[in-house]
Protein backbone atom coordinates (compact mmCIF):
# COMPACT_ATOMS: atom_id res chain seq x y z
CA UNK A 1 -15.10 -29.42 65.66
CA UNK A 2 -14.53 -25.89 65.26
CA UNK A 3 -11.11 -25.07 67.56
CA UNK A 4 -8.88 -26.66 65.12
CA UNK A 5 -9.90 -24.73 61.98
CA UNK A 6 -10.33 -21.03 63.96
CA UNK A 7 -6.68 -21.56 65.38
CA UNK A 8 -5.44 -22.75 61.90
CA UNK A 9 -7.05 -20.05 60.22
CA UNK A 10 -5.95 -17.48 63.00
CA UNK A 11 -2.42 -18.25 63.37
CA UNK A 12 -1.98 -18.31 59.35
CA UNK A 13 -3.48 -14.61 59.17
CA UNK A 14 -1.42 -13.88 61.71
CA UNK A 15 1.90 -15.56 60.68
CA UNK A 16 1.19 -13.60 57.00
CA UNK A 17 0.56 -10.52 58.33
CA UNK A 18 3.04 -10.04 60.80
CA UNK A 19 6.14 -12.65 59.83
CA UNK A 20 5.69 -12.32 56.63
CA UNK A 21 5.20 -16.19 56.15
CA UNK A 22 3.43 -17.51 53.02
CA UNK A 23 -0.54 -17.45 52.79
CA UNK A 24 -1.81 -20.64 50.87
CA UNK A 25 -5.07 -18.36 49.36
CA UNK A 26 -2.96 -15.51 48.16
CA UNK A 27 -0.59 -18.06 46.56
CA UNK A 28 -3.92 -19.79 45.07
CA UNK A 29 -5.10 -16.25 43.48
CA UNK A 30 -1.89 -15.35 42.47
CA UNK A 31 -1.93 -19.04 40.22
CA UNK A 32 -5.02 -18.29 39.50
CA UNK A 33 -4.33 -14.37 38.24
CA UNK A 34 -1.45 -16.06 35.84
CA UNK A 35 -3.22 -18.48 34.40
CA UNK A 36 -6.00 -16.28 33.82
CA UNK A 37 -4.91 -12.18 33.83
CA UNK A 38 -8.53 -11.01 32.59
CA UNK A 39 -9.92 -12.08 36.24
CA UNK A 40 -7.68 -9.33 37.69
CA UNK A 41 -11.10 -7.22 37.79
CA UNK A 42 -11.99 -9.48 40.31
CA UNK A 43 -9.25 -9.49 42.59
CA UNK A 44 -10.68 -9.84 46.00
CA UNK A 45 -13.82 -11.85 44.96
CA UNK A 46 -10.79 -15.01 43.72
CA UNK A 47 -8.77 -14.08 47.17
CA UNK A 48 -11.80 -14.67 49.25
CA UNK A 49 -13.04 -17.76 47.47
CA UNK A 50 -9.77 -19.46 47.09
CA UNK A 51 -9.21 -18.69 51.11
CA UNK A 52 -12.80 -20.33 51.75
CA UNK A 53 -12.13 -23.42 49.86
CA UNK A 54 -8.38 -23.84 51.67
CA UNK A 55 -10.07 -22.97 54.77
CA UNK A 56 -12.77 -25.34 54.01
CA UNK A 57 -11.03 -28.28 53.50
CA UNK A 58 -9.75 -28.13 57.27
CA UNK A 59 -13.22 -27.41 58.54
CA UNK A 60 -14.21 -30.59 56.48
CA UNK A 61 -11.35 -33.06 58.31
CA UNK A 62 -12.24 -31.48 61.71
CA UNK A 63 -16.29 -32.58 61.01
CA UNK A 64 -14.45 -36.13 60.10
CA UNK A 65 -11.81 -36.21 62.29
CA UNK A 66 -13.87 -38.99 64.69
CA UNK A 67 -13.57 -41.48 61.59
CA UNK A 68 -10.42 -40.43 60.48
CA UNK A 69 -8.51 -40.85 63.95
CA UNK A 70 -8.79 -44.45 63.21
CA UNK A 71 -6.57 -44.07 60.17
CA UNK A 72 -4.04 -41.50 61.53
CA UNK A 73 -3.68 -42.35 64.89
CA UNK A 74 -2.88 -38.64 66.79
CA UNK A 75 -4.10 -35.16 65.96
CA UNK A 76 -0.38 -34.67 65.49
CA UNK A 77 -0.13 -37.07 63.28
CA UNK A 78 -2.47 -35.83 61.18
CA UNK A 79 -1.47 -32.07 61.20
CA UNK A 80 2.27 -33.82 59.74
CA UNK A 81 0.05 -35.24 57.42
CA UNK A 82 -1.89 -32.34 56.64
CA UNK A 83 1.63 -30.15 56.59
CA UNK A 84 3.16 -32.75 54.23
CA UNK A 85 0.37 -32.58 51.52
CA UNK A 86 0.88 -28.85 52.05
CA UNK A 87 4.87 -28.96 51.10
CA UNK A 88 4.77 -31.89 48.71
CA UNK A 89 1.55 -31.53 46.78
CA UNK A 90 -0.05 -28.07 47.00
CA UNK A 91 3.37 -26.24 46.95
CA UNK A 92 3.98 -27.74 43.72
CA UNK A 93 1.10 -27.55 41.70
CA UNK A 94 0.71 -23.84 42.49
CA UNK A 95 4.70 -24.02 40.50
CA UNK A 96 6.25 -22.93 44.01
CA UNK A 97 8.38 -26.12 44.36
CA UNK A 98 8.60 -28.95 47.30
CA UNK A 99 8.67 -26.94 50.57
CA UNK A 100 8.00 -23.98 48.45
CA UNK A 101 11.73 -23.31 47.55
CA UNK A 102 11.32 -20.99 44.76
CA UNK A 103 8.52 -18.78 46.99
CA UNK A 104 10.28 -14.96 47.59
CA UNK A 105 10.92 -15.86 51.08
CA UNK A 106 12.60 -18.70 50.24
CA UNK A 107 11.64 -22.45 51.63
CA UNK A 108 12.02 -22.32 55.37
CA UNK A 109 10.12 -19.31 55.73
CA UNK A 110 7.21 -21.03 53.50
CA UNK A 111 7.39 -24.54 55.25
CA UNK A 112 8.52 -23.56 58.83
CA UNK A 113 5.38 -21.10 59.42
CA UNK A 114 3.16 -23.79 57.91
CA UNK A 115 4.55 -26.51 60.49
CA UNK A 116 3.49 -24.39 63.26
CA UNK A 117 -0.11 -23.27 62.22
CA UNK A 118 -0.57 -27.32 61.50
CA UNK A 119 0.55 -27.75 64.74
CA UNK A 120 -1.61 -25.68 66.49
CA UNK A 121 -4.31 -26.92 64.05
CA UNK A 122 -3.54 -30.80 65.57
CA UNK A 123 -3.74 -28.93 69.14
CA UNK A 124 -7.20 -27.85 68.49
CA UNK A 125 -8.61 -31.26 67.30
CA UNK A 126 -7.24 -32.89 70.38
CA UNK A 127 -9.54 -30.48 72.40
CA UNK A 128 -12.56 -32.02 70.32
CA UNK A 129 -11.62 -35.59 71.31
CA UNK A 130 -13.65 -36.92 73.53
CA UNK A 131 -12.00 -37.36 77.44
CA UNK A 132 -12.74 -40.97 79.06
């Protein structure tokens, strides 16, 4: 229940901090900081809760991932899934374009990074599957 999330979570810090990829939170606060500039006071108190409600939502699938496999089939299937509704639907309501094309690092390095970190997210809910 928990794998999935913590390596999803891990390898996105990581990707940020040391590729340079694209952080879904910071792009949340950042839409969040332009729609609203007078909440600049509290800077890291938006960062942190918009990173606990992205965060969130992928502990919430991994708790439902037993009735959900039904639906989707794979973990790796669902991480696509997952990585799709990332590119297609997130991307573009935070103004960033499909597969974030108008991000600073341009679309691959906003989509590619992504891919992987879902990927490794899918890895981790295989582990919670239960083994016959």
């Amino acid at each position: 229940m928990w794998l999935g999330p913590v390596l999803f979570l891990g390898l996105s810090v990581f990707l940020w901090k040391y590729v340079g990829a694209v952080f879904v939170p910071e792009a949340l606060a950042r839409m969040v900081f332009s729609v609203l500039p007078g909440l600049m006071d509290i800077e890291m108190v938006i960062f942190i809760n918009a990173a606990l409600l992205y965060f969130g939502a992928y502990f919430v699938f991994a708790i439902f991932w037993a009735q959900l496999k039904p639906y989707l089939q794979n973990a790796f299937l669902a991480g696509f899934v997952l990585w799709l509704v990332n590119v297609f639907v997130v991307y573009p309501l935070l103004g960033r374009g499909v597969l974030g094309y108008r991000f600073p690092q341009g679309w691959l390095s906003a989509s590619l990074p992504l891919l992987v970190s879902h990927w490794m997210f899918a890895r981790g809910l295989q582990f919670q599957d239960k083994r016959s």
